[in-house]
C-alpha atoms as a PDB file:
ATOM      1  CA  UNK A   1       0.000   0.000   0.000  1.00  0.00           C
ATOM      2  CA  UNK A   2       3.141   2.613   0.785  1.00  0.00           C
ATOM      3  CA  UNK A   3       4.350   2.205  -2.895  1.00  0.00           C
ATOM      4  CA  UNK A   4       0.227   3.178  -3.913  1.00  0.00           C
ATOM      5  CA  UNK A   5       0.426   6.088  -1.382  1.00  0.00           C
ATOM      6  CA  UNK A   6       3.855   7.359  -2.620  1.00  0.00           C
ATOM      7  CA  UNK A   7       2.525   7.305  -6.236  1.00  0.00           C
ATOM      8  CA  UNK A   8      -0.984   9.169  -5.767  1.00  0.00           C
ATOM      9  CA  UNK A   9       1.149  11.692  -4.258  1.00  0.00           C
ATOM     10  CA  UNK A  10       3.440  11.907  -6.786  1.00  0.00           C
ATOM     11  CA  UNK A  11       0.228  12.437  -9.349  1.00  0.00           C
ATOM     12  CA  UNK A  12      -0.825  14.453  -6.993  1.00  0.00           C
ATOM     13  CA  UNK A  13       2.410  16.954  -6.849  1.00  0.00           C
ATOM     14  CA  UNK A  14       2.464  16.829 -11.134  1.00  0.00           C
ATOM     15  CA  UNK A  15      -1.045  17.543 -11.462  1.00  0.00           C
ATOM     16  CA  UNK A  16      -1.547  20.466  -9.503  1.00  0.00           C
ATOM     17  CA  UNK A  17       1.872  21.759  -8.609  1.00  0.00           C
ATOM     18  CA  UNK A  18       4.117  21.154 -11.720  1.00  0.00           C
ATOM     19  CA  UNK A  19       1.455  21.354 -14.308  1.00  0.00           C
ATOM     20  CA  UNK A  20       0.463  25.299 -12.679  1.00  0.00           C
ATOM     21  CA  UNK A  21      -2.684  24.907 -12.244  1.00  0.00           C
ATOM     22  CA  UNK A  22      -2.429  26.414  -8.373  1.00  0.00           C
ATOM     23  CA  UNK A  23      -0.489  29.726 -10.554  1.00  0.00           C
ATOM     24  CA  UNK A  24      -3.036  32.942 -10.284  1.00  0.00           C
ATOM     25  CA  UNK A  25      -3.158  35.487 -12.644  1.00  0.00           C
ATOM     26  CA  UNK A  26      -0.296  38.562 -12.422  1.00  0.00           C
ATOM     27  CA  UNK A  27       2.543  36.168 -11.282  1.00  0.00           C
ATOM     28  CA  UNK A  28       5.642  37.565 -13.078  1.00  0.00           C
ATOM     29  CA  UNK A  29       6.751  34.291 -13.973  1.00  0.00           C
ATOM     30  CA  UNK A  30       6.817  33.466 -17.765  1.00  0.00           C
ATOM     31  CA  UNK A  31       6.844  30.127 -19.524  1.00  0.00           C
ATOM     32  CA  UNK A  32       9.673  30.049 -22.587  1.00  0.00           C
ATOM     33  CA  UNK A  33       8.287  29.559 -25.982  1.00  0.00           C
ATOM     34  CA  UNK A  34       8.241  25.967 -27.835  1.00  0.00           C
ATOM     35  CA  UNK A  35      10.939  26.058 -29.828  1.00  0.00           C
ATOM     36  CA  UNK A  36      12.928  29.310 -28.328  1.00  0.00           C
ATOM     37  CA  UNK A  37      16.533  29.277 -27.609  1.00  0.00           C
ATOM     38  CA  UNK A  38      15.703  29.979 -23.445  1.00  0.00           C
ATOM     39  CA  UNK A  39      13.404  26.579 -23.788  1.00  0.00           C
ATOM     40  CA  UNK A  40      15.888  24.829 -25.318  1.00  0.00           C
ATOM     41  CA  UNK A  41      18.914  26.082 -23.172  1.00  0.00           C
ATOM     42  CA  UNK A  42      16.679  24.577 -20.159  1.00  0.00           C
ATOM     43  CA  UNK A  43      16.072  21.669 -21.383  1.00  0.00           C
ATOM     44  CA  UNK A  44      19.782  21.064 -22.370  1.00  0.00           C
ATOM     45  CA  UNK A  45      20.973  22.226 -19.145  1.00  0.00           C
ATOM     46  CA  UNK A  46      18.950  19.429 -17.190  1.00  0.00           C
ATOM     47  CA  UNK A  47      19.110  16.681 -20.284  1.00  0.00           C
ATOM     48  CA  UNK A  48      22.736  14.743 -19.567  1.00  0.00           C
ATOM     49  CA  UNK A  49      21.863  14.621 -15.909  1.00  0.00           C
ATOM     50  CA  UNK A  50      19.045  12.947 -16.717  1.00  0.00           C
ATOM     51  CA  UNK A  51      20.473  10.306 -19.507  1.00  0.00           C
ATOM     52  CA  UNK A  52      23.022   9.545 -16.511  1.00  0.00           C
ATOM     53  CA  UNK A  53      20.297   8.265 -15.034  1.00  0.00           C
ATOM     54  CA  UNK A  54      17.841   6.941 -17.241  1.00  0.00           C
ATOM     55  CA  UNK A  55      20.148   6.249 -20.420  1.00  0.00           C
ATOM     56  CA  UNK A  56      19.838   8.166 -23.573  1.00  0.00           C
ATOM     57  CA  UNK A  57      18.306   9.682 -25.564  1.00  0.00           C
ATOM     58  CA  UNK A  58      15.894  11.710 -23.342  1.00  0.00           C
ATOM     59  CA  UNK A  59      13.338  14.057 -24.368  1.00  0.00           C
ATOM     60  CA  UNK A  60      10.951  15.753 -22.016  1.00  0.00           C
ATOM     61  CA  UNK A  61       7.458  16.866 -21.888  1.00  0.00           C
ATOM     62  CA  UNK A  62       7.332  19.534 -20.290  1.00  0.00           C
ATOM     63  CA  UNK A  63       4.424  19.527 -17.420  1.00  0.00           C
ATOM     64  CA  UNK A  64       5.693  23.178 -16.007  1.00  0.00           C
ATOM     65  CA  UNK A  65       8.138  25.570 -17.097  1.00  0.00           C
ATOM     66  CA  UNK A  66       8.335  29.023 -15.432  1.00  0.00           C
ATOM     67  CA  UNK A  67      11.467  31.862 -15.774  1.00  0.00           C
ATOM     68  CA  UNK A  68      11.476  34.916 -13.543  1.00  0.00           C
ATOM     69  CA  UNK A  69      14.709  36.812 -13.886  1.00  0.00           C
ATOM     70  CA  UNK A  70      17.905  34.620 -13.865  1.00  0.00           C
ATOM     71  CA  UNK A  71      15.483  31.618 -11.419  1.00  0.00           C
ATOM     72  CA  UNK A  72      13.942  28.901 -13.477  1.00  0.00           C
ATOM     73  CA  UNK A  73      12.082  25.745 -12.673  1.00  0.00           C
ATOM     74  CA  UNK A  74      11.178  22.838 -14.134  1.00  0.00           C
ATOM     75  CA  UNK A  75       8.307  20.221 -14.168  1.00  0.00           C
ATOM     76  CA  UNK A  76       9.245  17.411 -16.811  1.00  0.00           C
ATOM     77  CA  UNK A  77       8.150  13.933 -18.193  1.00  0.00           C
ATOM     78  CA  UNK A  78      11.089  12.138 -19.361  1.00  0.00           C
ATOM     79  CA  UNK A  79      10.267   9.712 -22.426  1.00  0.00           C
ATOM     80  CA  UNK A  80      12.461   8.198 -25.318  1.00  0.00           C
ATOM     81  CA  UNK A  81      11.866   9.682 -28.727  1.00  0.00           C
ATOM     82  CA  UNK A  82       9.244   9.806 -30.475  1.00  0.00           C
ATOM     83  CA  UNK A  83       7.091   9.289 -27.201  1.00  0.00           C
ATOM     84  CA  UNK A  84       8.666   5.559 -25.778  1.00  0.00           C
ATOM     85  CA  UNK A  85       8.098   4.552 -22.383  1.00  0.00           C
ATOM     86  CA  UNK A  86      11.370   4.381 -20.211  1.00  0.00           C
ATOM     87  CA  UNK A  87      11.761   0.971 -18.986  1.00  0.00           C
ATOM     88  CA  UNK A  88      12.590   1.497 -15.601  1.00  0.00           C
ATOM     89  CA  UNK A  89      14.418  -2.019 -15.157  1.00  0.00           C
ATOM     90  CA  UNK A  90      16.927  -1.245 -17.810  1.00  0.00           C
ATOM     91  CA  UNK A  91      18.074   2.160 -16.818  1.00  0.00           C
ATOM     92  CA  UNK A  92      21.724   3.309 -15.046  1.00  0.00           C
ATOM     93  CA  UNK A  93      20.185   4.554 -12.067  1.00  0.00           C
ATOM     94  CA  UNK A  94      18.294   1.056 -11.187  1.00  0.00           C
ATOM     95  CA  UNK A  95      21.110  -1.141 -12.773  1.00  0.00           C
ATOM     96  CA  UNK A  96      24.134   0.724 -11.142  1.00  0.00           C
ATOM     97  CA  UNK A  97      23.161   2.400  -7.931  1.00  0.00           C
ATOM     98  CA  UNK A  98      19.509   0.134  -7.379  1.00  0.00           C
ATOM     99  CA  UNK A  99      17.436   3.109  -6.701  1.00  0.00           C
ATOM    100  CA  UNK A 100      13.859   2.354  -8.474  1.00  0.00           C
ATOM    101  CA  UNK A 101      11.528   5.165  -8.349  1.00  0.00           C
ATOM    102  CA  UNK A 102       7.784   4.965  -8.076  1.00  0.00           C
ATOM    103  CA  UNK A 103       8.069   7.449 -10.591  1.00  0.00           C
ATOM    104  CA  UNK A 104      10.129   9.551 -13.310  1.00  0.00           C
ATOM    105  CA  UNK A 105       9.267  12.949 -12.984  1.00  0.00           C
ATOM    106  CA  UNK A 106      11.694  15.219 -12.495  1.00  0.00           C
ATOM    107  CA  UNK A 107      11.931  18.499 -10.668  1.00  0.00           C
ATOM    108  CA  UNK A 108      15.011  21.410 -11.781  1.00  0.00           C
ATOM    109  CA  UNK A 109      15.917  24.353 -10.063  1.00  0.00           C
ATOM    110  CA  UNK A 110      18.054  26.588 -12.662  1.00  0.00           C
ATOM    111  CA  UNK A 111      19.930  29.488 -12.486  1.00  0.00           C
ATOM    112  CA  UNK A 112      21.396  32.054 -15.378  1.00  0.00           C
ATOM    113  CA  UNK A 113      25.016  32.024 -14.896  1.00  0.00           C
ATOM    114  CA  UNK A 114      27.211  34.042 -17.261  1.00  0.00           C
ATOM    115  CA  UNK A 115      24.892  34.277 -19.679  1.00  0.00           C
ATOM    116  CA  UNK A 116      24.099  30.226 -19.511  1.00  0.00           C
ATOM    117  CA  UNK A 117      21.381  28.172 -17.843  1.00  0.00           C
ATOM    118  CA  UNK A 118      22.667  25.994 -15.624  1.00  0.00           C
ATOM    119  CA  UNK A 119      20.927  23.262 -13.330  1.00  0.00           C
ATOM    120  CA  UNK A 120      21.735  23.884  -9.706  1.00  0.00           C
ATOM    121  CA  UNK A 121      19.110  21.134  -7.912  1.00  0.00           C
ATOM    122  CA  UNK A 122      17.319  17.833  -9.700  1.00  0.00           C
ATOM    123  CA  UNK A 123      15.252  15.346  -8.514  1.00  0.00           C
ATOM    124  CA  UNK A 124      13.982  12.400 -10.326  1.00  0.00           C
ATOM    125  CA  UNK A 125      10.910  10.110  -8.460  1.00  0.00           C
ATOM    126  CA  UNK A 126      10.772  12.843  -5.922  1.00  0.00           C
ATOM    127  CA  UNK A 127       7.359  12.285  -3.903  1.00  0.00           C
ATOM    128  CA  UNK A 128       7.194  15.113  -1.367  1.00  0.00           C
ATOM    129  CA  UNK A 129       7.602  18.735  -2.227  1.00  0.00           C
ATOM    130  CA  UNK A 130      11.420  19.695  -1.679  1.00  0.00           C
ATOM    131  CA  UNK A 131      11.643  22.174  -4.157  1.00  0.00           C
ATOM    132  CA  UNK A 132       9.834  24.252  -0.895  1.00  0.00           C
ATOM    133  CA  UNK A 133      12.560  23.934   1.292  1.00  0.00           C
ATOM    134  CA  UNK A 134      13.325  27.379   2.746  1.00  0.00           C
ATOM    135  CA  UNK A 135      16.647  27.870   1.943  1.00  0.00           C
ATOM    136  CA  UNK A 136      15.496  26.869  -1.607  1.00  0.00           C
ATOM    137  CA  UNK A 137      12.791  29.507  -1.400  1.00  0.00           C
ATOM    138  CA  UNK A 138      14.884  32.168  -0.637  1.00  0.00           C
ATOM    139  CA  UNK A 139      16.763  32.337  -4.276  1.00  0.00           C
ATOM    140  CA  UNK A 140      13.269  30.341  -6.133  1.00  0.00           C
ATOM    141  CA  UNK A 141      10.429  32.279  -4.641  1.00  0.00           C
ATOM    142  CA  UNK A 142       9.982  34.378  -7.822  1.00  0.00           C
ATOM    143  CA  UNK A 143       9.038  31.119  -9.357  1.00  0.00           C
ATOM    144  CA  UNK A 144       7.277  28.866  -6.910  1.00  0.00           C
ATOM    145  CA  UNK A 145       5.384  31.491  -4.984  1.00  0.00           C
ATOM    146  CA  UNK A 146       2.442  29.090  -4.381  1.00  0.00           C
ATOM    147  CA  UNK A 147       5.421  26.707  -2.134  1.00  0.00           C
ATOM    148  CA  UNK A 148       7.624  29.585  -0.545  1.00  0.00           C
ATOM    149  CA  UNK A 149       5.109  30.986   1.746  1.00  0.00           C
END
């Protein structure tokens, strides 16, 4: 029954957290264009970190996306091309280190460095909310205001 449990919640935390549907109207938050360079510099920021784990190639839907200033975070659905499933059983992270998720969604907290984004916190299966830690919220805010209360 825990494994059920830690799934709904996951669900739970893509559904209404990542996906933005708790996000009013006026944040200053902005999601990057399909197809821009910033969307594109996100994804490629967070993309080998992933592969480490899962194998590659990697492509992500993207479940939430929001850039205020030089923050960003992520909500994303990791599939193979094309749309394939990830077989859990025959990825790096279950094979090497024997860590099998409930789950592959993955949370990224970015930050513009000279210029470049670059991924400063991942999670992948995460099923609480970490993102909201406070010293997290302190630099994120901007983009999870709904967490960083």
């Amino acid at each position: 029954m825990k494994p059920l449990i830690r799934t709904l919640t996951a669900l739970l935390v893509t559904v209404l957290v990542l996906s933005g549907a708790l996000s009013g109207p006026g944040l200053a938050w902005t999601e990057p264009a399909r197809g821009s360079a910033e969307r594109r510099a996100l994804m490629d920021a967070i993309r080998p970190h992933v592969e480490a784990a899962l194998g590659a190639p990697v492509e992500f839907v993207v479940d939430a996306l929001r850039v205020q200033g030089d923050v960003a975070f992520a909500g994303l659905s990791p599939q193979r091309p094309g749309g394939g499933r990830i077989d859990l059983s025959t990825t790096p992270m279950v094979l090497r280190e024997g860590y099998y998720p409930d789950n592959i969604e993955v949370q990224v907290l970015y930050r513009r460095m000279g210029g470049s984004w670059v991924m400063i916190q991942w999670a992948i299966g995460a099923t609480d909310v970490w993102f909201s830690e406070p010293q997290l919220c302190e630099i994120w805010y901007p983009v999870l205001p709904e967490y960083c209360r």
